[in-house]
N, C-alpha and C. Protein backbone atom coordinates (compact mmCIF):
# COMPACT_ATOMS: atom_id res chain seq x y z
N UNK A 1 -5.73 -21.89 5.95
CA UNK A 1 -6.88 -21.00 6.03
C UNK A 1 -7.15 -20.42 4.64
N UNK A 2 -8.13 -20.40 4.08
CA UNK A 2 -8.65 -19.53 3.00
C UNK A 2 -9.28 -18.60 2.72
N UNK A 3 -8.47 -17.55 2.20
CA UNK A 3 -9.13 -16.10 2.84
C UNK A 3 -10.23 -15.07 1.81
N UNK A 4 -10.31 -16.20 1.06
CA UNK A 4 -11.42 -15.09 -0.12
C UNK A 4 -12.72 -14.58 0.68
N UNK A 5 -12.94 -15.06 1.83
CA UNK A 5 -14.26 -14.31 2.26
C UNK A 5 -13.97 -13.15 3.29
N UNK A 6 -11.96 -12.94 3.97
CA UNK A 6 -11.37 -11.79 4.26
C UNK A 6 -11.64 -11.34 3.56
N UNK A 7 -10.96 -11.67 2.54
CA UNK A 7 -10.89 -10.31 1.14
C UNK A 7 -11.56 -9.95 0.62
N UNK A 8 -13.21 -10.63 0.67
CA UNK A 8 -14.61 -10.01 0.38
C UNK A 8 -14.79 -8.86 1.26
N UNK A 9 -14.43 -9.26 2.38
CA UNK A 9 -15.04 -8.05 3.32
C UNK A 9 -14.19 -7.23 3.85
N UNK A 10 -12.82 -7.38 3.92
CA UNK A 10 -11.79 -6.70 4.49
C UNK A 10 -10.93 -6.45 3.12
N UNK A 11 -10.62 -6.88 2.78
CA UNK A 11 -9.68 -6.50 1.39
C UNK A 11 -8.46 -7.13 1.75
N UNK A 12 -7.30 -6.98 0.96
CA UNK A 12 -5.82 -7.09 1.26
C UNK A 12 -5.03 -6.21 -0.03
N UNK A 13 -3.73 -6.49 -0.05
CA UNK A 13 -2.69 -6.24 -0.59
C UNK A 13 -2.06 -7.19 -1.29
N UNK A 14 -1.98 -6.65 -2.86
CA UNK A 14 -1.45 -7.64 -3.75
C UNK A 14 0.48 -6.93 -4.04
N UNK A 15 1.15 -7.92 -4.15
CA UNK A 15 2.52 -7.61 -4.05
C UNK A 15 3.08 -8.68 -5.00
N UNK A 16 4.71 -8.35 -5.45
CA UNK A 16 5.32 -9.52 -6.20
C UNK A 16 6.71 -9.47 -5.29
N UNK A 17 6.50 -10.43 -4.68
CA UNK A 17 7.51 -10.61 -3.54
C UNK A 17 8.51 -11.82 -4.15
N UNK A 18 9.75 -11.36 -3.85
CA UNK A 18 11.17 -11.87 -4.11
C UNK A 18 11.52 -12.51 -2.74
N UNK A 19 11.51 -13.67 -2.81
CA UNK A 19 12.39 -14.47 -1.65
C UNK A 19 13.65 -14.19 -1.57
N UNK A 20 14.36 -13.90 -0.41
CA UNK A 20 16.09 -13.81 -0.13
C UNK A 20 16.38 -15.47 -0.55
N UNK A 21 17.89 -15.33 -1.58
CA UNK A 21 17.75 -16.87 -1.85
C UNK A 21 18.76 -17.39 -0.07
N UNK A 22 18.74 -18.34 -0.23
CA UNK A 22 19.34 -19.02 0.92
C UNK A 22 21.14 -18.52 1.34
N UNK A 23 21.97 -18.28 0.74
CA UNK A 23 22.93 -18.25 0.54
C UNK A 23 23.21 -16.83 0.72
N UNK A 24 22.28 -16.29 0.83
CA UNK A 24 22.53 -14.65 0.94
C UNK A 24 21.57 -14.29 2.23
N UNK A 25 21.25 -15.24 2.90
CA UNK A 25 21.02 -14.87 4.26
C UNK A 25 19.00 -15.12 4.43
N UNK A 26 18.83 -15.50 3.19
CA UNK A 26 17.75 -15.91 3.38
C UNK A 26 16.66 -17.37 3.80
N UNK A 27 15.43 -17.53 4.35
CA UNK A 27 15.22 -18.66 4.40
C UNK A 27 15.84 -20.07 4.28
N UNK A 28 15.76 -20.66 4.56
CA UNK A 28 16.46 -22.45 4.55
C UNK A 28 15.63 -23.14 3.49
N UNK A 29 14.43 -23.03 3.84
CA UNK A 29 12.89 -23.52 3.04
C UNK A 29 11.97 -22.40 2.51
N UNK A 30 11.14 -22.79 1.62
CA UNK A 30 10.53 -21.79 0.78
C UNK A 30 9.42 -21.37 2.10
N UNK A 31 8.15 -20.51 1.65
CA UNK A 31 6.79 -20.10 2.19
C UNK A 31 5.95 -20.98 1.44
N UNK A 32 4.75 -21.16 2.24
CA UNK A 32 3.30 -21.93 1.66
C UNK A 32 2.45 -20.75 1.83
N UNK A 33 0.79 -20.79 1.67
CA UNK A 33 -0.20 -19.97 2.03
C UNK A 33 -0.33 -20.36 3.40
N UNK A 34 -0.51 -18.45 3.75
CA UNK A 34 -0.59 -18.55 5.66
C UNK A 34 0.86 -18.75 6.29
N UNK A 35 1.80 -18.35 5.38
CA UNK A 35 2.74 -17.75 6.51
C UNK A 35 2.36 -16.93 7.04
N UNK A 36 3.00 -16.22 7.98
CA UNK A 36 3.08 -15.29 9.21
C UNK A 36 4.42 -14.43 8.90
N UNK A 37 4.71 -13.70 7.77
CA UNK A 37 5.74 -13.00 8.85
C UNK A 37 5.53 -11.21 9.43
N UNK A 38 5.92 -10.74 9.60
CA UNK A 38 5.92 -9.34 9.49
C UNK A 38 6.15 -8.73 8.54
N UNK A 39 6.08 -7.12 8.31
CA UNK A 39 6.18 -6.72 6.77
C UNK A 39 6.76 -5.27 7.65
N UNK A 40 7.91 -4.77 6.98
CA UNK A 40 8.42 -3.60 6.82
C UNK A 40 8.02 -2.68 6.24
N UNK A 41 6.55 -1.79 6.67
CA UNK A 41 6.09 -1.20 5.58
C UNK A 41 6.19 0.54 5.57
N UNK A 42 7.52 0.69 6.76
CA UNK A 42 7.86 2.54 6.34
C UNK A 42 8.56 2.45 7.76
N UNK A 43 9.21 3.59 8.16
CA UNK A 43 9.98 3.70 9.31
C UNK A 43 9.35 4.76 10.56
N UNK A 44 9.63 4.41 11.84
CA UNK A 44 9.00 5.15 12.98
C UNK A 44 9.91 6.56 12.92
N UNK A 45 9.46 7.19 13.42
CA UNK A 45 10.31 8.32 13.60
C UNK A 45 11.90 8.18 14.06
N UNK A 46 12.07 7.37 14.63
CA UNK A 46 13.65 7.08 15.16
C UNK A 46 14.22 6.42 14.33
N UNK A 47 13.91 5.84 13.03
CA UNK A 47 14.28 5.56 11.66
C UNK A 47 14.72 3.81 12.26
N UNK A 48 13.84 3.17 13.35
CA UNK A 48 13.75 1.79 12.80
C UNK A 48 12.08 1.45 11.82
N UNK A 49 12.50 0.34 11.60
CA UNK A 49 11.67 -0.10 10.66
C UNK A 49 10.15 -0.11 11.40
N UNK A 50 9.31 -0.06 10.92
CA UNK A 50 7.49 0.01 11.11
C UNK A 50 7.47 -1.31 10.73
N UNK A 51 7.05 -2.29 11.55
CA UNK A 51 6.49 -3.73 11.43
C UNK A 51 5.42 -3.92 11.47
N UNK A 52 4.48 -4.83 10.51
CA UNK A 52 3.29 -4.70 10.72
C UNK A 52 3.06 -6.21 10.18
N UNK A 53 2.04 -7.18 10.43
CA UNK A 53 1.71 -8.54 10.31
C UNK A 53 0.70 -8.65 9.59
N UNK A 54 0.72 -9.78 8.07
CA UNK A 54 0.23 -9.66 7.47
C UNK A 54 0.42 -11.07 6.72
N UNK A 55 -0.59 -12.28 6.87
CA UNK A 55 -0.53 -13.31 6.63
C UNK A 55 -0.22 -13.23 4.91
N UNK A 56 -0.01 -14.81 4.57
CA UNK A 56 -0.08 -14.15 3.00
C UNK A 56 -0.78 -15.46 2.13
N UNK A 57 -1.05 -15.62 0.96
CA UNK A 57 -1.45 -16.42 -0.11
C UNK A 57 -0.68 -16.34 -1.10
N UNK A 58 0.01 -17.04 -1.90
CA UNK A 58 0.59 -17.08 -2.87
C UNK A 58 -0.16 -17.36 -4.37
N UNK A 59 -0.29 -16.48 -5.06
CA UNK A 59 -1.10 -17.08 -6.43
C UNK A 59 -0.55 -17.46 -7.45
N UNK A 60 -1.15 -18.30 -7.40
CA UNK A 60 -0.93 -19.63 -8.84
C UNK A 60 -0.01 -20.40 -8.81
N UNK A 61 0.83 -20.54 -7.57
CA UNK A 61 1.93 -21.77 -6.93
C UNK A 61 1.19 -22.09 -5.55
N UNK A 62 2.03 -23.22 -5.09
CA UNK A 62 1.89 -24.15 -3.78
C UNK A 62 2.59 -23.67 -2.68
N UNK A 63 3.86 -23.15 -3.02
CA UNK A 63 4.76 -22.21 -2.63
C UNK A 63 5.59 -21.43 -3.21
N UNK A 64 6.60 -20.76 -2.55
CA UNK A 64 8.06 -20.17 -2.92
C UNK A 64 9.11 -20.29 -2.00
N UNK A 65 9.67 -20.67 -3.31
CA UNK A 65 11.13 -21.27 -2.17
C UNK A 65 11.89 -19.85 -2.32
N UNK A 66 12.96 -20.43 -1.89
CA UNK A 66 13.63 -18.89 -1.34
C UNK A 66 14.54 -19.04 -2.89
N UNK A 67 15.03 -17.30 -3.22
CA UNK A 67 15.60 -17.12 -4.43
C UNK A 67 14.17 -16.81 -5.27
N UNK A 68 12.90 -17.38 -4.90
CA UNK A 68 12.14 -17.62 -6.29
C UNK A 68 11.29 -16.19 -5.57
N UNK A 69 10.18 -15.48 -6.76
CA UNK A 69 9.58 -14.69 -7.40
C UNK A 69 8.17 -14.99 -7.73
N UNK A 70 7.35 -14.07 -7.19
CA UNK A 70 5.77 -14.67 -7.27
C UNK A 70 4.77 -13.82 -6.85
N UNK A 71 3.80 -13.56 -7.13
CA UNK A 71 2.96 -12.69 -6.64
C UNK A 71 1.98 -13.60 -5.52
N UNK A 72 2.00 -12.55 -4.57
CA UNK A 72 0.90 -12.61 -3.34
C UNK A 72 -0.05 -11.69 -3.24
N UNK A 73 -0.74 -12.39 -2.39
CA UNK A 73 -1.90 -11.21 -1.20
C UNK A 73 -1.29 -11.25 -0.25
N UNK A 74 -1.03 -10.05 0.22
CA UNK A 74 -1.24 -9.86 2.15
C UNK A 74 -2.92 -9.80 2.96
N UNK A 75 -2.70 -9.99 3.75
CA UNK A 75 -3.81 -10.04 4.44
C UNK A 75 -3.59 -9.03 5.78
N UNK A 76 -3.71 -7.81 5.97
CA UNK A 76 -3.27 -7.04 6.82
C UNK A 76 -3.92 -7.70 8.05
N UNK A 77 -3.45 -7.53 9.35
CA UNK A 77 -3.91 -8.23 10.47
C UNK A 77 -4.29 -6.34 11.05
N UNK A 78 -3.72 -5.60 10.96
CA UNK A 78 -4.21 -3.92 11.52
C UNK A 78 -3.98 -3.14 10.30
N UNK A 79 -5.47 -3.12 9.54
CA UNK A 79 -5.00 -2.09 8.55
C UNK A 79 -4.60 -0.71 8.93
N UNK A 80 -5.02 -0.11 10.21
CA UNK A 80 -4.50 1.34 10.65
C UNK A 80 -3.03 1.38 10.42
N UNK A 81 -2.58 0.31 10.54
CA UNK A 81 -0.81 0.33 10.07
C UNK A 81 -0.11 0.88 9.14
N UNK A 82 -1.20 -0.21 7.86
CA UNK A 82 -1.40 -0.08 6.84
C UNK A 82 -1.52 1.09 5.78
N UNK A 83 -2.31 2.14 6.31
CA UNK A 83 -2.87 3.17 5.81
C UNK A 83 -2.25 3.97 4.64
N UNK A 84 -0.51 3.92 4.93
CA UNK A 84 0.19 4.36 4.32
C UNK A 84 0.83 3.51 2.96
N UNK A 85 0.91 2.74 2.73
CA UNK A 85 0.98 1.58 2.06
C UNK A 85 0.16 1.59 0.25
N UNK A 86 1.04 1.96 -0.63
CA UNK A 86 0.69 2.36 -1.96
C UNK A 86 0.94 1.37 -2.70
N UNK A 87 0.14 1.38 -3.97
CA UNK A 87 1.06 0.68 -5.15
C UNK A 87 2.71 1.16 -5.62
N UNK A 88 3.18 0.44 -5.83
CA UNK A 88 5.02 1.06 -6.08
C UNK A 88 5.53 1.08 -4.80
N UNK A 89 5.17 0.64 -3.47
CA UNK A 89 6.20 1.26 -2.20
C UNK A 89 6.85 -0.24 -2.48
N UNK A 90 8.04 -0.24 -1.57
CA UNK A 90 8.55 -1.31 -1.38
C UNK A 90 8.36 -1.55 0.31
N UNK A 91 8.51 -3.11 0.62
CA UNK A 91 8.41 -3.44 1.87
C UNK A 91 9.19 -5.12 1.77
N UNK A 92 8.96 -4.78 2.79
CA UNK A 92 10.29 -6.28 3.47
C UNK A 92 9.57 -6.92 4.17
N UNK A 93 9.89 -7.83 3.95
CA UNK A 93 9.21 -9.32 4.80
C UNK A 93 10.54 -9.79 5.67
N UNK A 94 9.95 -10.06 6.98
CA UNK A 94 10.92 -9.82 8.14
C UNK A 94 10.57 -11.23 8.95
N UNK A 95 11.68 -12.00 9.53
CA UNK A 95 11.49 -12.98 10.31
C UNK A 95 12.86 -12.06 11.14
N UNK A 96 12.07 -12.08 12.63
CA UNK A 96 12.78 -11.02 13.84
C UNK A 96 13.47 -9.78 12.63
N UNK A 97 14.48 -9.95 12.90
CA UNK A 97 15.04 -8.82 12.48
C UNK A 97 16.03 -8.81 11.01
N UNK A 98 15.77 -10.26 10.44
CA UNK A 98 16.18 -10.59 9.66
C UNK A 98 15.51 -10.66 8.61
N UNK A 99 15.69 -9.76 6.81
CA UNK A 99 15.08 -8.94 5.85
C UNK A 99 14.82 -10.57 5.18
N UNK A 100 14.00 -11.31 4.72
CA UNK A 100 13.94 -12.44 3.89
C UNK A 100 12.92 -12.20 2.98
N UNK A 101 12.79 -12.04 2.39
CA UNK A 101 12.01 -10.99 1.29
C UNK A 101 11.96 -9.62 1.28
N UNK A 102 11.36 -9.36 -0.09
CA UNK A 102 11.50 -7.51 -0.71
C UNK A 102 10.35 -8.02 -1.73
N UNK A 103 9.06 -6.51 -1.08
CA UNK A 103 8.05 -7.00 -2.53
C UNK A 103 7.71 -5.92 -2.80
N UNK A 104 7.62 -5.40 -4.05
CA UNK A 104 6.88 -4.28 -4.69
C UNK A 104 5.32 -4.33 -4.68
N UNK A 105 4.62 -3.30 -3.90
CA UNK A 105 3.21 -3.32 -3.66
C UNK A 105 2.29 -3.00 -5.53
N UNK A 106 1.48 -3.93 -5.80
CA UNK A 106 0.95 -3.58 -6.79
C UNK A 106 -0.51 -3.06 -7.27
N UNK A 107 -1.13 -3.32 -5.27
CA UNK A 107 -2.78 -3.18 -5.61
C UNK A 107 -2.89 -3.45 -4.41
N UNK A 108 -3.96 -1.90 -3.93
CA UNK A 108 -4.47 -2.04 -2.58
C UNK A 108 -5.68 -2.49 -2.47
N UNK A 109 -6.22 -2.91 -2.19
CA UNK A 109 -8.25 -3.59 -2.03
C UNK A 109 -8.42 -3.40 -0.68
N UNK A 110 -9.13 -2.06 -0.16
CA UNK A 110 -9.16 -1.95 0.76
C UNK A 110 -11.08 -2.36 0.92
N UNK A 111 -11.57 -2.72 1.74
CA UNK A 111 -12.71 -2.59 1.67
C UNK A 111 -13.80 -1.97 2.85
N UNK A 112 -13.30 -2.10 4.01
CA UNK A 112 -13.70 -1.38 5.64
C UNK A 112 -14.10 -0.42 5.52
């Protein structure tokens, strides 16, 4: 899917997300554009994690394998989630309950 006409009208979130390398509990295989995973982006009051879904694009690679380093877009699927979500926060990229990425937020484009 190609989302520059989301991000015309909806915006997203630019991040430099670190893959968990394999060996440390991360991924088997890298990400392409249009994964799916969830994103850890602050905690509920009972101090589990706030999950929120947020497809992604990778710029200026094909992918990232795990271990590797790269900047993305998110594509928020509920920006109300979102709301809280700054440049500098950190958030986790989550398959179930398992942390396989960590990305530093660098630019919000909100547009709604």
């Amino acid at each position: 899917m190609h989302y520059e006409d989301y991000e015309q009208r909806i915006g997203y979130v630019r991040a430099r997300l670190r893959l968990v390398a394999t060996d440390a509990g991360g991924r088997a295989a890298g990400v392409m554009d249009d994964y799916r995973p969830n994103w850890g982006i602050g905690e509920h009051l009972s101090g589990d994690a706030l999950l929120a879904g947020a497809p992604i694009t990778i710029e200026d690679a094909e992918r990232l394998d795990a271990g590797e380093t790269g900047f993305v877009r998110l594509h928020p699927i509920s920006w109300e989630r979102w709301a809280d979500v700054r440049p500098g926060a950190r958030i986790t990229m989550h398959e179930g309950a398992r942390i396989v990425g960590v990305a530093e937020v660098v630019e919000v484009v909100r547009r709604e």
